[in-house]
Protein backbone atom coordinates (compact mmCIF):
# COMPACT_ATOMS: atom_id res chain seq x y z
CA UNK A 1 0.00 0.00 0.00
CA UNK A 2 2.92 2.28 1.07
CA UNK A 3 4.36 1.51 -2.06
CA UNK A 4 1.02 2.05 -4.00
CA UNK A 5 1.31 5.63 -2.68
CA UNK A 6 4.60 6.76 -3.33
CA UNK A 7 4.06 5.88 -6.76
CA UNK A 8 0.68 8.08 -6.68
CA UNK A 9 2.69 10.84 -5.21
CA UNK A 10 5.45 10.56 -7.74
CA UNK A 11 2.61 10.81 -11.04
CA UNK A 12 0.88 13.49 -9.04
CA UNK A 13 4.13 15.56 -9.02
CA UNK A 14 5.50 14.46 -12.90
CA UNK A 15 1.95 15.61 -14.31
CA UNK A 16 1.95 18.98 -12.28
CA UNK A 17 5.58 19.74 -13.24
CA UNK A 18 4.84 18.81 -17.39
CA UNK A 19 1.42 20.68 -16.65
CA UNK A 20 3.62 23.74 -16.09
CA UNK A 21 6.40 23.02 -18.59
CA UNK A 22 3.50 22.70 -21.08
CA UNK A 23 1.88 26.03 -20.07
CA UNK A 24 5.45 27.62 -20.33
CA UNK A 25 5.86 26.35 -24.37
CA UNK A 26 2.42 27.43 -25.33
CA UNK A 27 2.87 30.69 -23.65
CA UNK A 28 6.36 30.98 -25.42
CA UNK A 29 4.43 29.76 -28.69
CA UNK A 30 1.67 32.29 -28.17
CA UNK A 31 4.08 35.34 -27.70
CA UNK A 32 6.16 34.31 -30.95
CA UNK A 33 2.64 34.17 -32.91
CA UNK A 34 1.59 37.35 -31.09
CA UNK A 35 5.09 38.75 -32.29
CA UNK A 36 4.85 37.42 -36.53
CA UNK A 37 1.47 39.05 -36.10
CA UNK A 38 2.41 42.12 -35.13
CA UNK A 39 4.93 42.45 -37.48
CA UNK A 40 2.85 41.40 -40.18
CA UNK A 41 0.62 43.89 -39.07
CA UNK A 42 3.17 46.76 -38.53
CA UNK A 43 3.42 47.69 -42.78
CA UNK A 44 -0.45 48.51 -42.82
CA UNK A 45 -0.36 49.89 -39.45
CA UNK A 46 2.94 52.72 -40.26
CA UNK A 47 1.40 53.09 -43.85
CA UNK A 48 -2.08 54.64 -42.73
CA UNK A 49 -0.33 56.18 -40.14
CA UNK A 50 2.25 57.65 -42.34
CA UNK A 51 0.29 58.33 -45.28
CA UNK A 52 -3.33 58.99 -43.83
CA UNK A 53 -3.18 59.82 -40.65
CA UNK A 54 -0.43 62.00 -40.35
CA UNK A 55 -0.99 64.03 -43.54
CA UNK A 56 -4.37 64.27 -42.57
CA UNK A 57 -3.78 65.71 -38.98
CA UNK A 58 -1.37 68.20 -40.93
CA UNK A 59 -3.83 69.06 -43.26
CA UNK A 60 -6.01 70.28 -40.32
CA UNK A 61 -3.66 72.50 -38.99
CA UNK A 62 -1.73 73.82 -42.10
CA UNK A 63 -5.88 74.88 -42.68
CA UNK A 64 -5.68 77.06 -39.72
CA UNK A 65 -2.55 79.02 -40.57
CA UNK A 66 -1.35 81.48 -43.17
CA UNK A 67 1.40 79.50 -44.92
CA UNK A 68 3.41 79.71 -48.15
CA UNK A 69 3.82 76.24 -48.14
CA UNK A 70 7.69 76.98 -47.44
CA UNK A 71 8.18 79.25 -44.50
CA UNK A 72 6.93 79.70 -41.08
CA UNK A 73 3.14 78.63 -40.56
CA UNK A 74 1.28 81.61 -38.18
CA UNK A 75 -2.09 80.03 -37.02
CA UNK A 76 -4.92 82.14 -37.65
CA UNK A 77 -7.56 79.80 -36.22
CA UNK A 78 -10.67 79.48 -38.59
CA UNK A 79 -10.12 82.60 -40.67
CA UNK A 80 -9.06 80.80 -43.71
CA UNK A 81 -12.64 79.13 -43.17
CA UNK A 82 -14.41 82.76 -42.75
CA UNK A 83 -12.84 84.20 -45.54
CA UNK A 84 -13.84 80.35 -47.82
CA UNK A 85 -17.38 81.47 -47.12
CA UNK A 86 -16.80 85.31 -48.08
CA UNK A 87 -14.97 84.11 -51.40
CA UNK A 88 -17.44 84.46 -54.65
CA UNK A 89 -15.08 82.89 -56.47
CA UNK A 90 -15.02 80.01 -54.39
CA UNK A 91 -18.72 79.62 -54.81
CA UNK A 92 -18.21 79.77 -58.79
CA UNK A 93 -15.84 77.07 -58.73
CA UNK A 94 -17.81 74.55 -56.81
CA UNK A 95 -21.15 75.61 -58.58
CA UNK A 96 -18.74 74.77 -61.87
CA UNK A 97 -17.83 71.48 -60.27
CA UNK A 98 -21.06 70.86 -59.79
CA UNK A 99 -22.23 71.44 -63.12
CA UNK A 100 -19.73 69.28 -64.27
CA UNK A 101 -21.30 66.27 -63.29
CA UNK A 102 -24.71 66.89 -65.12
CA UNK A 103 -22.00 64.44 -67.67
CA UNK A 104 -22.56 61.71 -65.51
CA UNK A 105 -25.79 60.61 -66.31
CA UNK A 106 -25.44 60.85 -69.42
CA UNK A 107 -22.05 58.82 -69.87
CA UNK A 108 -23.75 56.58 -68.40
CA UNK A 109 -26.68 56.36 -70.68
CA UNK A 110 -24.89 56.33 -73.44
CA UNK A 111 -22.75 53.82 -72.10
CA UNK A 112 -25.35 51.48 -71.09
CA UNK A 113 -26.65 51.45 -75.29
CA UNK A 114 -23.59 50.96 -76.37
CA UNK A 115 -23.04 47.80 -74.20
CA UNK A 116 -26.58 47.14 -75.04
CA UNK A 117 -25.70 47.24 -78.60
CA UNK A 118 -22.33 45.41 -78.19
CA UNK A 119 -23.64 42.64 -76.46
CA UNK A 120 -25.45 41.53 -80.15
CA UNK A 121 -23.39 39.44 -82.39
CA UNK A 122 -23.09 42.33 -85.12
CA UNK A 123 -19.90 42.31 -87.35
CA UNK A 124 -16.63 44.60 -86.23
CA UNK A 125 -18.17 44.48 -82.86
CA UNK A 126 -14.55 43.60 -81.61
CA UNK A 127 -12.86 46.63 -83.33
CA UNK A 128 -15.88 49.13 -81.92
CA UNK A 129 -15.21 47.94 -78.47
CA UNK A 130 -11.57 48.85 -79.20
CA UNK A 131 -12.36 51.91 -80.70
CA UNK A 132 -14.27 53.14 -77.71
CA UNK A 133 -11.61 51.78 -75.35
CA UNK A 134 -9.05 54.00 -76.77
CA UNK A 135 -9.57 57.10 -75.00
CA UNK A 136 -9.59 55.64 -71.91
CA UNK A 137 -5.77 54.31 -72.16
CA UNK A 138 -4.71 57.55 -73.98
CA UNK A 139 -3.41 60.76 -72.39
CA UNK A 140 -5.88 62.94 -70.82
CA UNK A 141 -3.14 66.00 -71.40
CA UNK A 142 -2.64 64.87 -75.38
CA UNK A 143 -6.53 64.34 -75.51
CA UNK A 144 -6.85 68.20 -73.79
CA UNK A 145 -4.75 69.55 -76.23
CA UNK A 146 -6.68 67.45 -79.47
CA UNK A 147 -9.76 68.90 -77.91
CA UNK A 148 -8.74 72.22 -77.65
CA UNK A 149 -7.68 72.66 -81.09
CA UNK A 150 -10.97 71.10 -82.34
CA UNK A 151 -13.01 73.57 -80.11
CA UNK A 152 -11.31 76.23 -81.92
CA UNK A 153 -14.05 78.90 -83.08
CA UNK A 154 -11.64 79.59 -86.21
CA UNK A 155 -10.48 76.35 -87.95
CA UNK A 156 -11.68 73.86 -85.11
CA UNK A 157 -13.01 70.36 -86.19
CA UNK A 158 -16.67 70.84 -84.72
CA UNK A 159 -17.19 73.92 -85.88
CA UNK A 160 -16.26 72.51 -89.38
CA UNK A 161 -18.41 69.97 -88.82
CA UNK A 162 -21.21 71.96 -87.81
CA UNK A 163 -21.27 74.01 -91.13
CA UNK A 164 -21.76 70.76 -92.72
CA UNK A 165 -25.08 71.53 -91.90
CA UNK A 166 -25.88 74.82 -92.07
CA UNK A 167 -24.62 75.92 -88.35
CA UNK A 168 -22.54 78.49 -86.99
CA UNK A 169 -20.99 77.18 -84.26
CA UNK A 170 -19.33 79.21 -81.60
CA UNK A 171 -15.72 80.00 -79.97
CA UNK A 172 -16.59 77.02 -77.71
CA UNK A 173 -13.92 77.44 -75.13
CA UNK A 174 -14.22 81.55 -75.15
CA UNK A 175 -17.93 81.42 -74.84
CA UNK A 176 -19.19 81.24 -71.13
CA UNK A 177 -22.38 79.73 -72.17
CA UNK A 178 -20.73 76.81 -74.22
CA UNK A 179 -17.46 76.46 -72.17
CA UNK A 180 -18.24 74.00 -69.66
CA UNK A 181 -20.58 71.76 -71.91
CA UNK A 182 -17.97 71.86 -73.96
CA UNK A 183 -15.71 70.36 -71.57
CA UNK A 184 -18.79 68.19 -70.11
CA UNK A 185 -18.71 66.77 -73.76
CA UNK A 186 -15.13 65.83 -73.90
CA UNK A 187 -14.79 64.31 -70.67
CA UNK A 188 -18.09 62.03 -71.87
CA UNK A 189 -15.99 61.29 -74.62
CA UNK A 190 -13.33 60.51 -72.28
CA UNK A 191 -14.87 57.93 -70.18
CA UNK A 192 -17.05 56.59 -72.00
CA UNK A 193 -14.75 53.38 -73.07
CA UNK A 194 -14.72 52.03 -69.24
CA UNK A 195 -18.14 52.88 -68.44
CA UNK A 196 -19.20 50.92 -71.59
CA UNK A 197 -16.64 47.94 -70.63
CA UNK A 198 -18.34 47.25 -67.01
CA UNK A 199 -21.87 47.64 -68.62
CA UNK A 200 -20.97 45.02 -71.17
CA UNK A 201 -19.85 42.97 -68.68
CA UNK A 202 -22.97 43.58 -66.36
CA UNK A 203 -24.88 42.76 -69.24
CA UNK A 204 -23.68 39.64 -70.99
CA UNK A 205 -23.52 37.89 -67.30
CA UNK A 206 -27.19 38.47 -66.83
CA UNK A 207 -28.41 34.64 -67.33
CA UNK A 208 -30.18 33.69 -70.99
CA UNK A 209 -32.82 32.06 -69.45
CA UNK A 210 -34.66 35.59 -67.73
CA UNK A 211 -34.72 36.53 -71.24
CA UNK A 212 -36.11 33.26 -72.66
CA UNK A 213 -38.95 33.15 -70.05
CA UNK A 214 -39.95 36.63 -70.55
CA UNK A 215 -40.14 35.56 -73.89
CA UNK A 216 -42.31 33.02 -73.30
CA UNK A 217 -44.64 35.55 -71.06
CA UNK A 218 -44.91 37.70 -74.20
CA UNK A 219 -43.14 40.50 -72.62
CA UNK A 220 -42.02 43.56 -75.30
CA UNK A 221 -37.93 44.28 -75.29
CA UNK A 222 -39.07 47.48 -72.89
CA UNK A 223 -40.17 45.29 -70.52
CA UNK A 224 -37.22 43.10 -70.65
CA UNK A 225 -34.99 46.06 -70.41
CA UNK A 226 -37.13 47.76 -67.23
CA UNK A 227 -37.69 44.41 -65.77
CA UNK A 228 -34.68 42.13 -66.17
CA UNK A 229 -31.66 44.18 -67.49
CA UNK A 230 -31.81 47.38 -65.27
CA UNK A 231 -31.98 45.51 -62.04
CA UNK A 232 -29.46 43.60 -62.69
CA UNK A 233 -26.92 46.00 -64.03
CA UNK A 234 -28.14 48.74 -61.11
CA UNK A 235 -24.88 47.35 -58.75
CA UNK A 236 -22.32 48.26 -61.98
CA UNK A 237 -24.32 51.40 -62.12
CA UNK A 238 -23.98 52.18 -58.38
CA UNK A 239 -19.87 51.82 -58.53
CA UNK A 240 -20.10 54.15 -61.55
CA UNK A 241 -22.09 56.95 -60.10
CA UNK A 242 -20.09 56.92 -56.81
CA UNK A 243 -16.45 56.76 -58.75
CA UNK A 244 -17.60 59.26 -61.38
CA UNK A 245 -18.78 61.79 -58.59
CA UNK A 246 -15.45 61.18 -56.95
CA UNK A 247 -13.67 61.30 -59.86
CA UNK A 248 -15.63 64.11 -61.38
CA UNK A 249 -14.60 66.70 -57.66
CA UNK A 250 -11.62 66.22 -58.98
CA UNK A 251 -11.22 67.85 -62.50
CA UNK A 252 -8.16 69.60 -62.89
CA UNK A 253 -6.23 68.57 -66.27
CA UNK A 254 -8.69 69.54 -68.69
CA UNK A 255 -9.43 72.87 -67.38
CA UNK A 256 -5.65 73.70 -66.42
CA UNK A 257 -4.48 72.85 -70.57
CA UNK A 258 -8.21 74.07 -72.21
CA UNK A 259 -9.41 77.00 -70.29
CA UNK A 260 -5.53 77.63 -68.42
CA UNK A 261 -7.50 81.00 -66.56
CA UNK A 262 -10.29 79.42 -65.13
CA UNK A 263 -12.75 80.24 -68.39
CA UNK A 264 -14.28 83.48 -69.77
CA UNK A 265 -15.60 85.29 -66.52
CA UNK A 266 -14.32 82.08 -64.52
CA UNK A 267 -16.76 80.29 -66.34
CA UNK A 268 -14.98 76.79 -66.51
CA UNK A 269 -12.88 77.25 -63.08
CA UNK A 270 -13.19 74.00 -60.41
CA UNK A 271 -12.76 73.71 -57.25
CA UNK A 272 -9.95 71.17 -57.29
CA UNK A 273 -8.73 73.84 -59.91
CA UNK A 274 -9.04 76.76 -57.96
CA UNK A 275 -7.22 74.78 -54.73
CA UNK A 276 -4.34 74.30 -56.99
CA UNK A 277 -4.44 77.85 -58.17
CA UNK A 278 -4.33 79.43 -54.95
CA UNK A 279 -1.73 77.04 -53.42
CA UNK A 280 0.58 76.96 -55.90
CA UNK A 281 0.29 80.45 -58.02
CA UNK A 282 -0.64 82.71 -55.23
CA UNK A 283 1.01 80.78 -52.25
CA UNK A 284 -1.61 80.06 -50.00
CA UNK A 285 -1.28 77.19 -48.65
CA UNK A 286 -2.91 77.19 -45.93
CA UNK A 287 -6.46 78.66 -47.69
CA UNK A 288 -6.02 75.76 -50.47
CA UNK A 289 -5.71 73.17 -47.73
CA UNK A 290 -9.21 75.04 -46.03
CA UNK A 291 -11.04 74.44 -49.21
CA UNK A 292 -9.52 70.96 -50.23
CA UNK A 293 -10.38 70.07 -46.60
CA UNK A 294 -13.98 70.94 -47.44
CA UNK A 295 -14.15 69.52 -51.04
CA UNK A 296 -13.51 66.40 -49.21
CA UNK A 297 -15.92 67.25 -46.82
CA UNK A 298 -18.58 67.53 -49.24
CA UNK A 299 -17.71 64.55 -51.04
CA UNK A 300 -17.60 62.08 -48.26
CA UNK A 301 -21.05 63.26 -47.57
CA UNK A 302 -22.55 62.48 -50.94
CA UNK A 303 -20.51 58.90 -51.09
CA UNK A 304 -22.56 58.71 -48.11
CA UNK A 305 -25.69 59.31 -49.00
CA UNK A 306 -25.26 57.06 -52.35
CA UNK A 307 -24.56 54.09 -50.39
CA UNK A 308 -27.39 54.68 -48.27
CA UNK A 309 -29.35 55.08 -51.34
CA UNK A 310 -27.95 51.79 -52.47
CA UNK A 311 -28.53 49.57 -49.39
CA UNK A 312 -32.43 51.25 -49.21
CA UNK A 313 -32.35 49.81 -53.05
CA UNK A 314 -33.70 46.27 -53.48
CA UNK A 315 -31.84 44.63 -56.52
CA UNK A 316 -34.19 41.74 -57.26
CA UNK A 317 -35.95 40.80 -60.79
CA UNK A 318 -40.08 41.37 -60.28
């Protein structure tokens, strides 16, 4: 019995000391996996903090001072946002910017026909979807510069074309009625090759067999369009309107090459334009960095609201 014991006694204290040992290895193990993951995690981590975080706390602040952008910053508090709201020209530029995206729908409705017509098995269909694709890949500086010298009111290539048939067309560019739907035009022109390629897409995934029932049901093409194709391209259409709106606060290139003043009686200026004007022609820095500040402002509120807009949406066929 004694002997029964001491062996008892003996296991007891073996499975109590490898107990411990065992807790030691996997707390080793733990902090070596706790260490790989935090240095795994360290690149993302020093990136937004580097390139999001920080610049974005400066941002703030440089907002609040009068700065050339080279010397000494003297904070001024929220003047530079007093004076934003007291600036006409300001308000010009983001009514411009705003006018701007009146192209929007209408890239995308002419988009949405084309892939509606490009999803048919018509001949040279391969070498139109090139064709439209083209701009897209090309320079937008080389395709400002093209554009300009077809706007021209003297020898320009639309005007030309307008007397074709009987029309007189105008200095586009030195006109402030026709200067920013002429530049609305072009950058339609512009994007129309990607918006096109995503609709086609959209469209040629959409199953045969929707179509073949509705068939079936007697339903007319409009039908088939309202009831079968716009639902189910409405998520490509979604990703459009927010990148376009994004993309669209930010027209600079075009305006800078085209109209390089901002536009007969600052009739083409953006905001994004007007930012770069004052920061980098005047040396304001800190009065750019007010109004880029609330540019983005103003955008994050509508990519807001359009993803609200698309979770309220229900994307189901009828």
């Amino acid at each position: 019995m004694a002997t029964t014991t001491d062996t008892e006694q003996v296991t007891s204290t073996w499975t109590k000391a490898d107990q411990k040992a065992a807790r030691k290895r996997s707390a080793a193990l733990h902090r070596k996996e706790h260490g790989w993951a935090a240095a795994f995690m360290a690149a993302p981590v020093i990136g937004w903090v580097a390139f999001l975080l920080f610049p974005m706390g400066f941002s703030i602040y440089a907002s609040m001072t009068n700065w050339n952008g080279i010397g000494n910053m003297t904070f001024i508090g929220l003047d530079n946002y007093t004076r934003l709201v007291q600036d006409p020209y300001f308000w010009k530029a983001l009514w411009n910017t705003v006018f701007y995206m009146i192209g929007i729908p209408i890239g995308l409705a002419i988009s949405l026909a084309l892939a509606l017509a490009l999803s048919r098995k018509i001949r040279g269909r391969t070498f139109f979807r090139t064709v439209y694709y083209i701009p897209v890949i090309s320079s937008l500086a080389a395709i400002a510069i093209l554009w300009q010298w077809a706007y021209n009111g003297d020898f320009g290539l639309v005007n030309q074309a307008l007397s074709l048939v009987g029309i007189d067309g105008p200095n586009w560019l030195q006109d402030p009625t026709f200067a920013k739907p002429a530049l609305i035009i072009m950058a339609v022109w512009k994007g129309l090759g990607y918006s096109t390629l995503l609709y086609l897409a959209a469209v040629q995934a959409v199953p045969r067999s929707l179509y073949e029932a509705a068939s079936l049901d007697g339903a007319s093409g409009w039908k088939k369009f309202t009831k079968i194709t716009w639902p189910m391209v409405q998520p490509v259409t979604f990703f459009l309107v927010v990148t376009n709106i994004i993309a669209g606060s930010m027209i600079f290139t075009e305006i800078n090459i085209m109209t390089p003043t901002g536009g007969p009686s600052w009739s083409t200026a953006s905001l994004v334009w007007y930012v770069w004007n004052q920061a980098f022609r005047n040396l304001q820095m800190g009065y750019a960095t007010a109004m880029a500040l609330v540019l983005g402002i103003l955008v994050l509120i509508v990519t807001v609201i359009q993803f609200r807009i698309n979770r309220a949406n229900d994307f189901s066929i009828d």
